[in-house]
N, C-alpha and C. Protein backbone atom coordinates (compact mmCIF):
# COMPACT_ATOMS: atom_id res chain seq x y z
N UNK A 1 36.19 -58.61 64.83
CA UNK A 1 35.40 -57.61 65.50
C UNK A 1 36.26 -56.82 66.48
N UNK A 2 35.64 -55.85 67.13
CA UNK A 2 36.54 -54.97 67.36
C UNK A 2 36.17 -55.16 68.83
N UNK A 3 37.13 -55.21 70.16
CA UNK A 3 36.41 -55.61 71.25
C UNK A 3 35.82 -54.45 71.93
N UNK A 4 35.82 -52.92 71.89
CA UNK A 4 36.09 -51.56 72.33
C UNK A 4 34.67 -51.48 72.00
N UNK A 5 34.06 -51.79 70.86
CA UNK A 5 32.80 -51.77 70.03
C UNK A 5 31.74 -52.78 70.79
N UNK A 6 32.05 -54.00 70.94
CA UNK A 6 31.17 -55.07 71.42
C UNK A 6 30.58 -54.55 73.06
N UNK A 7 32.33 -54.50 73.52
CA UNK A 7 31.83 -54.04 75.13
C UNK A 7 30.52 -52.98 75.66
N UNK A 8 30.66 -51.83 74.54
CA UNK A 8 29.94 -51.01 74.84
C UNK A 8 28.13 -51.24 73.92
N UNK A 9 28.46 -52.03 73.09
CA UNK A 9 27.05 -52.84 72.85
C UNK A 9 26.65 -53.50 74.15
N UNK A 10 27.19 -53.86 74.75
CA UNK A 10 26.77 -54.93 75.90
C UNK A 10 26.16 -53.98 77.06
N UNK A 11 26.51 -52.70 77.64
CA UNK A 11 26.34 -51.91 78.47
C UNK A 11 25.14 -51.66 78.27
N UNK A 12 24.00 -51.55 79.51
CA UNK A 12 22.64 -51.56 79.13
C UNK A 12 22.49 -49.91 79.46
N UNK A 13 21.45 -49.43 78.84
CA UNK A 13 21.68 -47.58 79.20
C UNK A 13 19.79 -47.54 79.32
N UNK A 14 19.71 -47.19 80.10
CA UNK A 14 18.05 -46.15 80.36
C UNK A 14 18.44 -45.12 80.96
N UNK A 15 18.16 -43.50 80.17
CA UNK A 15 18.28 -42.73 81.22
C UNK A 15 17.15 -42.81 82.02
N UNK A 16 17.32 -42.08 82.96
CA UNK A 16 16.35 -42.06 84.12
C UNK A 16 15.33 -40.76 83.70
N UNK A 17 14.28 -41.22 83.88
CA UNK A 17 13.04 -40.14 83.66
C UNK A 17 12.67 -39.24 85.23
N UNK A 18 12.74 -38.13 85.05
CA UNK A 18 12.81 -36.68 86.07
C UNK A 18 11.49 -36.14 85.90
N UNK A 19 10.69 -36.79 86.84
CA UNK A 19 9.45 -36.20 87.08
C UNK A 19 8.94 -36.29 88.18
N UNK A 20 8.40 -35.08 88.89
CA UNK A 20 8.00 -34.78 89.83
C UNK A 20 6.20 -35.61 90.40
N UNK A 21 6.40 -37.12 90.62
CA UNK A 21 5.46 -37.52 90.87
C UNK A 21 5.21 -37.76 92.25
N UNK A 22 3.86 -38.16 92.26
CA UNK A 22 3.13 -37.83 94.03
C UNK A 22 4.56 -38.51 95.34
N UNK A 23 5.34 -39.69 94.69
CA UNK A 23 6.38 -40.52 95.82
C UNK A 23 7.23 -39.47 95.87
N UNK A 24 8.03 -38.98 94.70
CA UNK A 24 9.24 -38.36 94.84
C UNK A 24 8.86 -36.99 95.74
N UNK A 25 7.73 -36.28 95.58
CA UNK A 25 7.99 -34.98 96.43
C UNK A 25 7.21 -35.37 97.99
N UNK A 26 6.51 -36.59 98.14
CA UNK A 26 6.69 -36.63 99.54
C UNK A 26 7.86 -37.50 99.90
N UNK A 27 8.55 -37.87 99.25
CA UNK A 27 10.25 -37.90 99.63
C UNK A 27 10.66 -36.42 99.78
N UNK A 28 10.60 -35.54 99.23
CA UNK A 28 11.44 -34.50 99.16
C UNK A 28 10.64 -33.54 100.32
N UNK A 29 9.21 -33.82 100.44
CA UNK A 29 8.83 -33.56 101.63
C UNK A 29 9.31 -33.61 102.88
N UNK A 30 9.26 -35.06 103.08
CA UNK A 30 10.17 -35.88 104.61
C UNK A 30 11.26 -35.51 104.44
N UNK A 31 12.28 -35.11 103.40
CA UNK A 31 13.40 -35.18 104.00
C UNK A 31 14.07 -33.70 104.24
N UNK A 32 12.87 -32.73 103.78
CA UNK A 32 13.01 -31.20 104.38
C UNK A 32 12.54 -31.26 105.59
N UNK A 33 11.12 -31.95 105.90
CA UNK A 33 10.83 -31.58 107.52
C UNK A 33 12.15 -32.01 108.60
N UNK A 34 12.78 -33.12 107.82
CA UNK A 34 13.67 -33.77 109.51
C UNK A 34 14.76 -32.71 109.11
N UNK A 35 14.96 -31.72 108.05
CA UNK A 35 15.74 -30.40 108.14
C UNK A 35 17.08 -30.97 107.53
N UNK A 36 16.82 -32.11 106.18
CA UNK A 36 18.43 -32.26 105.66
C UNK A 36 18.00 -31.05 104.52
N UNK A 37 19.33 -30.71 103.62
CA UNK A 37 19.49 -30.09 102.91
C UNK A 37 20.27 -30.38 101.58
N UNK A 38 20.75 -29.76 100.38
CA UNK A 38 21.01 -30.07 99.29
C UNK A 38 21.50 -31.64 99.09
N UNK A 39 22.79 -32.00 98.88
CA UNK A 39 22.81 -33.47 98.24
C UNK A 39 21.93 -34.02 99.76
N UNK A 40 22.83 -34.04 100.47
CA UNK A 40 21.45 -34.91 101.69
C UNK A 40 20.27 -35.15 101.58
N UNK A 41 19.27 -34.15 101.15
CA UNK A 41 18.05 -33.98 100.73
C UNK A 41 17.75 -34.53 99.80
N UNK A 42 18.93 -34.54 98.91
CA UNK A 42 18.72 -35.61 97.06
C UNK A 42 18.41 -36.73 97.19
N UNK A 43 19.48 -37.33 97.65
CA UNK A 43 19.74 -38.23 98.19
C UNK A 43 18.93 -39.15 98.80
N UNK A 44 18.01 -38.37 100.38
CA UNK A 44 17.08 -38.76 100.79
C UNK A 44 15.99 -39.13 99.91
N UNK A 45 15.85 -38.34 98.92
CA UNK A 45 14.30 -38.87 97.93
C UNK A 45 14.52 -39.32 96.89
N UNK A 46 15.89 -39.93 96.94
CA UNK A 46 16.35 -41.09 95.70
C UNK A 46 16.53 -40.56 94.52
N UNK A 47 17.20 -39.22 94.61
CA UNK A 47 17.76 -38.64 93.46
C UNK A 47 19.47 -38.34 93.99
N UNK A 48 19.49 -38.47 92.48
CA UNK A 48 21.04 -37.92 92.49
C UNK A 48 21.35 -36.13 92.66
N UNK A 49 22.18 -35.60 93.15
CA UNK A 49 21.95 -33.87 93.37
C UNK A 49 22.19 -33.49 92.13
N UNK A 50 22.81 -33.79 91.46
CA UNK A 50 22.02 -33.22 89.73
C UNK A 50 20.77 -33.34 89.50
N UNK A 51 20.25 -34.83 89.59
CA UNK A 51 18.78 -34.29 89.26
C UNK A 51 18.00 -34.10 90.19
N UNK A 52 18.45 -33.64 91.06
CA UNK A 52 17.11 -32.69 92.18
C UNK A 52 17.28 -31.70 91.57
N UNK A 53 18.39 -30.96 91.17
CA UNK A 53 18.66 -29.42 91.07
C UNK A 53 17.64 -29.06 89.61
N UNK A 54 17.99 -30.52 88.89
CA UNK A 54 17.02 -30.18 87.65
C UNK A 54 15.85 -30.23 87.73
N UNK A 55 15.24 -31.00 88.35
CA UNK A 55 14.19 -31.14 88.67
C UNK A 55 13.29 -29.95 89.68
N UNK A 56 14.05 -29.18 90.25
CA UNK A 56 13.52 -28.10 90.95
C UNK A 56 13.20 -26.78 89.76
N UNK A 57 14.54 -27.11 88.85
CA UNK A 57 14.11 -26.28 87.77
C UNK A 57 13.06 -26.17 86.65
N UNK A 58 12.69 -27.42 86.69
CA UNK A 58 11.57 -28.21 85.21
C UNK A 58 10.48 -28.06 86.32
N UNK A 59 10.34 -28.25 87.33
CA UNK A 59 9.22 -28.32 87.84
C UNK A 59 8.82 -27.66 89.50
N UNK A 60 8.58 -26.38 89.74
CA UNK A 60 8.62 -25.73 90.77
C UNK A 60 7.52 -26.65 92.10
N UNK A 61 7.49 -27.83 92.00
CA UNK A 61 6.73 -28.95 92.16
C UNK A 61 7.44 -29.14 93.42
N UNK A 62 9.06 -29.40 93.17
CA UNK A 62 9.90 -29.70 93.95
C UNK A 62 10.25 -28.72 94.99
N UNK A 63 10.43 -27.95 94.61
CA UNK A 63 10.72 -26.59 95.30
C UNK A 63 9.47 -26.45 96.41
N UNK A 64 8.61 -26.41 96.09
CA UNK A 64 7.30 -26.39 97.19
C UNK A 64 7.83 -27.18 98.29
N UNK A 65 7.43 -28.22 97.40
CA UNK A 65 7.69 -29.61 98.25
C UNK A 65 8.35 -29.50 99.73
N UNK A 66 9.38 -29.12 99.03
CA UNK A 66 11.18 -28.55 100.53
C UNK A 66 10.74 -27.55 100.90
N UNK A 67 9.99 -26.40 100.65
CA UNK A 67 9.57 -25.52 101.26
C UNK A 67 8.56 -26.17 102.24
N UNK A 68 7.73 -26.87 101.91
CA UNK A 68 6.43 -27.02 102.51
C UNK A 68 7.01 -27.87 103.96
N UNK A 69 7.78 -28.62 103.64
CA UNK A 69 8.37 -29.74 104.69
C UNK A 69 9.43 -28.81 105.51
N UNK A 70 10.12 -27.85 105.29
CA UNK A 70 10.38 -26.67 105.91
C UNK A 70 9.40 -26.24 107.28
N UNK A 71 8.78 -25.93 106.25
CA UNK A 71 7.18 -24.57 107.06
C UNK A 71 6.89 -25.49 107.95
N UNK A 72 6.55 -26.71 107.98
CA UNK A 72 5.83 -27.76 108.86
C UNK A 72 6.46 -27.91 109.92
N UNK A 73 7.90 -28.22 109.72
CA UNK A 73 9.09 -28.52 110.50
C UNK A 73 8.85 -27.53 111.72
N UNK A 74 8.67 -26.14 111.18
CA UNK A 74 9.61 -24.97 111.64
C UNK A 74 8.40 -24.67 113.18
N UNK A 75 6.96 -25.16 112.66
CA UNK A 75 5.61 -25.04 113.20
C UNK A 75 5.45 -25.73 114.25
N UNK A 76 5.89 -27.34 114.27
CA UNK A 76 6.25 -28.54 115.05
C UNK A 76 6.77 -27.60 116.20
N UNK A 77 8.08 -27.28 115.55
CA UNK A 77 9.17 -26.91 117.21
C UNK A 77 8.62 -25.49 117.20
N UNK A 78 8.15 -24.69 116.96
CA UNK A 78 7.23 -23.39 117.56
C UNK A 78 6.31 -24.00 118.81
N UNK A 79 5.71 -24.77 117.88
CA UNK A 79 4.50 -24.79 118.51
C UNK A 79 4.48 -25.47 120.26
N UNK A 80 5.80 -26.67 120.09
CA UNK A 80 6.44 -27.40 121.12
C UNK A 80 6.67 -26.51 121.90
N UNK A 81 8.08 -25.39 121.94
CA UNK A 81 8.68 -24.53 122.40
C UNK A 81 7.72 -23.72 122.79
N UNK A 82 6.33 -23.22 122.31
CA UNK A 82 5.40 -22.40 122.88
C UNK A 82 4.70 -23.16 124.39
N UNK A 83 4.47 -24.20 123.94
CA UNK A 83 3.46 -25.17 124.87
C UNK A 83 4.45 -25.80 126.09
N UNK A 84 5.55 -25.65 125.28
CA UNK A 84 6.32 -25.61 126.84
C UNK A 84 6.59 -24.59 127.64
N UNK A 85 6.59 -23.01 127.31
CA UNK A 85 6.87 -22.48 127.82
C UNK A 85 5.36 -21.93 128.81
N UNK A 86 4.68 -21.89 128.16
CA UNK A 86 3.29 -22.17 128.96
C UNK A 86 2.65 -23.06 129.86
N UNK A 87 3.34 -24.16 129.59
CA UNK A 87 3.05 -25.21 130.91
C UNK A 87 4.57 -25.33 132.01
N UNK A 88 5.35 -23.79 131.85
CA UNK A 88 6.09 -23.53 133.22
C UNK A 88 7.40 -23.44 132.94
N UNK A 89 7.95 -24.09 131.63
CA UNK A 89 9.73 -24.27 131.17
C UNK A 89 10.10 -23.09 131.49
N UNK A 90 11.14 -22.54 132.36
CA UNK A 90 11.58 -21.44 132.11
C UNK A 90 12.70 -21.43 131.06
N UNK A 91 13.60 -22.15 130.54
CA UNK A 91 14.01 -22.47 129.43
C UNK A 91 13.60 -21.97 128.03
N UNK A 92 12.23 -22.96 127.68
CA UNK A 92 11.48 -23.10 126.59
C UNK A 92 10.92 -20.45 126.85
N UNK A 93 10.65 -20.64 127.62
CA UNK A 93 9.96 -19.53 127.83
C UNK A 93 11.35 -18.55 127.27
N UNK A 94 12.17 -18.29 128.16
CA UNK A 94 13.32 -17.59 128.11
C UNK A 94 14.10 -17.42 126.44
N UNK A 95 13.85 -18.85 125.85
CA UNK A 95 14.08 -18.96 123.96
C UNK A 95 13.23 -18.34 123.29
N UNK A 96 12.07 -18.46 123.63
CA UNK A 96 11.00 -17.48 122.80
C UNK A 96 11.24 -16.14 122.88
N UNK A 97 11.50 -15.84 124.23
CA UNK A 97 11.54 -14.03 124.39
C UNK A 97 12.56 -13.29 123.99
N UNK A 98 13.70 -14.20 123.74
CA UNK A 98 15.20 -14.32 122.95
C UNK A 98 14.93 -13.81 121.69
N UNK A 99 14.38 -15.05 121.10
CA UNK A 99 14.38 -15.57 119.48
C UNK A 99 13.38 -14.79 119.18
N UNK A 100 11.97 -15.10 119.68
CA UNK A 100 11.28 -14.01 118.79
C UNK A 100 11.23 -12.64 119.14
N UNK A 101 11.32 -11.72 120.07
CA UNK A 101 10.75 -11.13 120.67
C UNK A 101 11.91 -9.98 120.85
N UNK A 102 13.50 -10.74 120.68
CA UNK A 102 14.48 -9.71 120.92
C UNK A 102 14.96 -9.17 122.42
N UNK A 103 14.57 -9.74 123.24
CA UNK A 103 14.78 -9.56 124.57
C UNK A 103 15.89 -10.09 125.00
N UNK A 104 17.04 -8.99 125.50
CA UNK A 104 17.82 -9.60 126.23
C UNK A 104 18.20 -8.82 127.41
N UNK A 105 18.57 -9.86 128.31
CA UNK A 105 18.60 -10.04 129.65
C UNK A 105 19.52 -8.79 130.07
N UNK A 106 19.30 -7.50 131.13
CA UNK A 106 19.85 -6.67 131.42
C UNK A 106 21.68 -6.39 132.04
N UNK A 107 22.21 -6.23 131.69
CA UNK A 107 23.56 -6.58 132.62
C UNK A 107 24.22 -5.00 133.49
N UNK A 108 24.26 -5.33 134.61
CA UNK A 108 24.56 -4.34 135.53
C UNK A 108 26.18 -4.41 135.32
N UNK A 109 26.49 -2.77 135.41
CA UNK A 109 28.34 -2.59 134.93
C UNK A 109 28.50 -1.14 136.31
N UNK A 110 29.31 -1.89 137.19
CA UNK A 110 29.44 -1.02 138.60
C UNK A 110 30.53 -0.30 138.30
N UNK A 111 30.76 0.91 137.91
CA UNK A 111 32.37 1.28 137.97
C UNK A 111 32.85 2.22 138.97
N UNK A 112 33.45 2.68 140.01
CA UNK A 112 34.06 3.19 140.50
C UNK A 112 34.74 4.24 140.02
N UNK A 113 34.01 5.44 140.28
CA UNK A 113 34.66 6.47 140.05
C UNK A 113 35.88 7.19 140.35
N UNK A 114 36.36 7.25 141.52
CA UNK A 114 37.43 7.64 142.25
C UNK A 114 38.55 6.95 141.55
N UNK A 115 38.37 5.17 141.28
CA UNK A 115 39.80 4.56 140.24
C UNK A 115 39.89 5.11 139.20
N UNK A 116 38.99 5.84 138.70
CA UNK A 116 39.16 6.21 136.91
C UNK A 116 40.31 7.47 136.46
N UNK A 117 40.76 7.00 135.59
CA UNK A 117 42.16 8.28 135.31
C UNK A 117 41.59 8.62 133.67
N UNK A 118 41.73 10.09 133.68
CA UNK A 118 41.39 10.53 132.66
C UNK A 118 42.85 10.79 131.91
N UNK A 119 43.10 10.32 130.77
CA UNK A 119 44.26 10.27 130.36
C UNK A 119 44.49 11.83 129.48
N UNK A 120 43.57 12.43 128.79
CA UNK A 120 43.50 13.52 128.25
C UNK A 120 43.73 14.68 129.52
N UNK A 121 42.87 14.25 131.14
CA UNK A 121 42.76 15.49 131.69
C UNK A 121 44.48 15.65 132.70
N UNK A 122 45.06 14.17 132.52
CA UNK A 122 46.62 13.75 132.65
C UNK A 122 47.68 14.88 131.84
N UNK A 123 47.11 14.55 130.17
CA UNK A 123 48.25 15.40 129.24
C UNK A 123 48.04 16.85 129.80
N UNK A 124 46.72 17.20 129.69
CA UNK A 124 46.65 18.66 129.44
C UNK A 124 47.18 19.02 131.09
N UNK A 125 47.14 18.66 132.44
CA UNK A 125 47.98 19.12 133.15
C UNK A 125 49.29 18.65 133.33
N UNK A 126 49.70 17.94 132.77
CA UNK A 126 51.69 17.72 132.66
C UNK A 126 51.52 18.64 131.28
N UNK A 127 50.80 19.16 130.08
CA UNK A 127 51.31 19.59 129.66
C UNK A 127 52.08 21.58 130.18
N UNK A 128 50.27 21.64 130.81
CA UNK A 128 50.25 22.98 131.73
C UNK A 128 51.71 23.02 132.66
N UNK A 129 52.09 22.08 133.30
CA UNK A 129 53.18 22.00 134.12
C UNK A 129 54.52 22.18 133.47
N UNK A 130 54.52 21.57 132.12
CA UNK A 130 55.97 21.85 131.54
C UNK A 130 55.96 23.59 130.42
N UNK A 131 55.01 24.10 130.52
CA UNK A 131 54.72 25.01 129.65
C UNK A 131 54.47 26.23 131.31
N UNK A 132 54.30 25.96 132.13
CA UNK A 132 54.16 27.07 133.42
C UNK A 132 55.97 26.81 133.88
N UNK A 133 56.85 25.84 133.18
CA UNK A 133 58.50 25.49 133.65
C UNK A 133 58.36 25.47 135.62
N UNK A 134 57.44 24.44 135.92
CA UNK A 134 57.23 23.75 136.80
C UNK A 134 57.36 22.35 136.61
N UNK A 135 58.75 21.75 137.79
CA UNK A 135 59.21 20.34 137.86
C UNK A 135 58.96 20.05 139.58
N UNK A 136 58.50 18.96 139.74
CA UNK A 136 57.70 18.37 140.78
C UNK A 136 58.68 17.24 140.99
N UNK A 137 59.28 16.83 141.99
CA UNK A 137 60.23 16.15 142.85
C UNK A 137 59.15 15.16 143.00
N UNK A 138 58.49 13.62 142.55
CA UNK A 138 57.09 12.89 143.01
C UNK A 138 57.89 11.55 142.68
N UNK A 139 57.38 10.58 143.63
CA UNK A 139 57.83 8.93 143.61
C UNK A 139 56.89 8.73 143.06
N UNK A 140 56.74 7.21 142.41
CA UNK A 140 55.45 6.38 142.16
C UNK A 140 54.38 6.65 142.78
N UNK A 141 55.01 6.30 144.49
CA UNK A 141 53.91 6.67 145.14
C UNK A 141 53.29 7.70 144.98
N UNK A 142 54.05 8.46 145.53
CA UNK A 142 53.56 10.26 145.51
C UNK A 142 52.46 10.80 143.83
N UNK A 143 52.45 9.87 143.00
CA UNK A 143 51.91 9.88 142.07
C UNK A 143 50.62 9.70 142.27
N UNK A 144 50.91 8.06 142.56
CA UNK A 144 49.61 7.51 142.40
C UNK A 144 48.31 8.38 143.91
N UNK A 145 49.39 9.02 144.32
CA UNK A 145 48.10 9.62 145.99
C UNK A 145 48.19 11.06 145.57
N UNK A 146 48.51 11.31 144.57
CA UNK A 146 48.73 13.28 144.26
C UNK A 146 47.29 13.45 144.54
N UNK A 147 45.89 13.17 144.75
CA UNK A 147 44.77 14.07 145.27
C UNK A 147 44.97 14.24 146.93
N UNK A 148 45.51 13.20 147.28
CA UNK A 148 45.80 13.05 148.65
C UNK A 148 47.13 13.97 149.40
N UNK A 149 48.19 13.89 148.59
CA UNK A 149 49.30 14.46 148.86
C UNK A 149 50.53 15.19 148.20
N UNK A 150 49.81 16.56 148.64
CA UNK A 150 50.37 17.41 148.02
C UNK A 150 52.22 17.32 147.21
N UNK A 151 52.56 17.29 146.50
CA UNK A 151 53.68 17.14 145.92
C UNK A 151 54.89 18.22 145.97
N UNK A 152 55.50 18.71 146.26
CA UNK A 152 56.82 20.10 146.28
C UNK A 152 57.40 20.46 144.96
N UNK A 153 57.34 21.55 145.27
CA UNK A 153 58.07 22.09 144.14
C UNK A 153 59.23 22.67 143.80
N UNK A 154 60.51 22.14 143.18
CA UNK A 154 61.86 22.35 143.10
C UNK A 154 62.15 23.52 142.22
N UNK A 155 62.98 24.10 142.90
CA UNK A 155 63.69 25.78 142.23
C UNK A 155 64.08 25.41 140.55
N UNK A 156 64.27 24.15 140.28
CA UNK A 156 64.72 23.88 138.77
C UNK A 156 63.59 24.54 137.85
N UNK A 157 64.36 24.84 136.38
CA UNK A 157 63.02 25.25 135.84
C UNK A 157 62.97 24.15 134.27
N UNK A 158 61.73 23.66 133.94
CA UNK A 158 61.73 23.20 132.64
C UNK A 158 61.63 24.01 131.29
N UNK A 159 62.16 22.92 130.58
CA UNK A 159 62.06 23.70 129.19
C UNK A 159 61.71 22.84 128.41
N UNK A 160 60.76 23.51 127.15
CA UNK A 160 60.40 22.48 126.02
C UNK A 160 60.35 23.35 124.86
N UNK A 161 60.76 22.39 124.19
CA UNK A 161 61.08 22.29 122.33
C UNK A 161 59.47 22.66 121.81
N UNK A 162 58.99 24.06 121.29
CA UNK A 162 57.69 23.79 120.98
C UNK A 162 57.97 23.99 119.36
C-alpha cells in the first residue's frame, strides 16, 4: 500500500456549512457594537475572514447585522455625550458643537502695523531710486529708522543695465 494514499484516507474533512443563523449574526451583531472590524469582527463571531466575507455575500443577513450593531453603538455614545452635556459637561457639550454642529472656537490674530514691511512697496522704491540715478549713503541702522530719519544724498550717480 501506498503510505501518501492511507494518510490522507485517515484525515477527517467536513466542510463547514455558511449560514447566516439567529447565533452567528448576533455574534456579528456584538462584535460591531463594541466597534471591531473586518478579520477582528470574523473572528469575534467564530468565523474565519473568508467566510464572513462570503457569507456577507450569500446572505445580506450579515451585512445588516454589522450595520445594525454599528447604528446602536453610534446611538449609545450620542446619546451619553448628549446627556452629558446637558447635565453641565463642558467637555461633553464643547464635542457636540465641534462634531456635529461645525463650530469652532474663534482665534484672535493682533498684528501690528507699523512692524509690517511691504516687500513689493520696498522693490518699486529702490527700484524708483536706481532708475531716478539716486545713491543714498544709509547704515543698517539708518535703514531700519528711514521713516524716522531722513537719509543724504551723495553727488555719485547710479546706473543700471535695463
Amino acid at each position: 500500500m501506498n503510505l501518501v494514499t492511507e494518510s490522507f484516507k485517515s484525515i477527517p474533512f467536513a466542510p463547514r456549512e455558511l449560514k447566516a443563523s439567529p447565533e452567528v449574526l448576533q455574534k456579528i451583531y456584538d462584535a460591531a457594537k463594541l466597534g471591531l472590524k473586518g478579520d477582528a469582527l470574523a473572528f469575534a463571531a467564530g468565523l474565519l475572514p473568508v467566510e464572513y466575507r462570503r457569507l456577507c455575500q450569500l446572505d445580506n443577513a450579515a451585512a445588516v447585522a454589522e450595520g445594525k450593531g454599528r447604528a446602536d453603538s453610534e446611538v449609545e455614545a450620542a446619546s451619553a455625550l448628549r446627556e452629558g452635556a446637558i447635565n453641565g459637561d463642558t467637555k461633553a457639550a464643547l464635542a457636540l458643537l465641534q462634531n456635529l454642529h461645525g463650530w469652532v472656537a474663534k482665534q484672535q490674530v493682533q498684528v501690528d502695523i507699523k512692524s509690517q514691511i511691504s516687500i513689493v512697496a520696498a522693490l518699486q522704491e529702490a527700484e524708483s531710486r536706481v532708475l531716478a540715478g539716486r545713491v543714498f549713503d544709509a547704515t543698517p541702522d539708518q535703514l531700519a529708522h528711514e521713516a524716522t530719519e531722513p537719509l543724504t544724498l551723495k553727488d555719485e550717480r547710479a546706473t543700471a543695465d535695463l
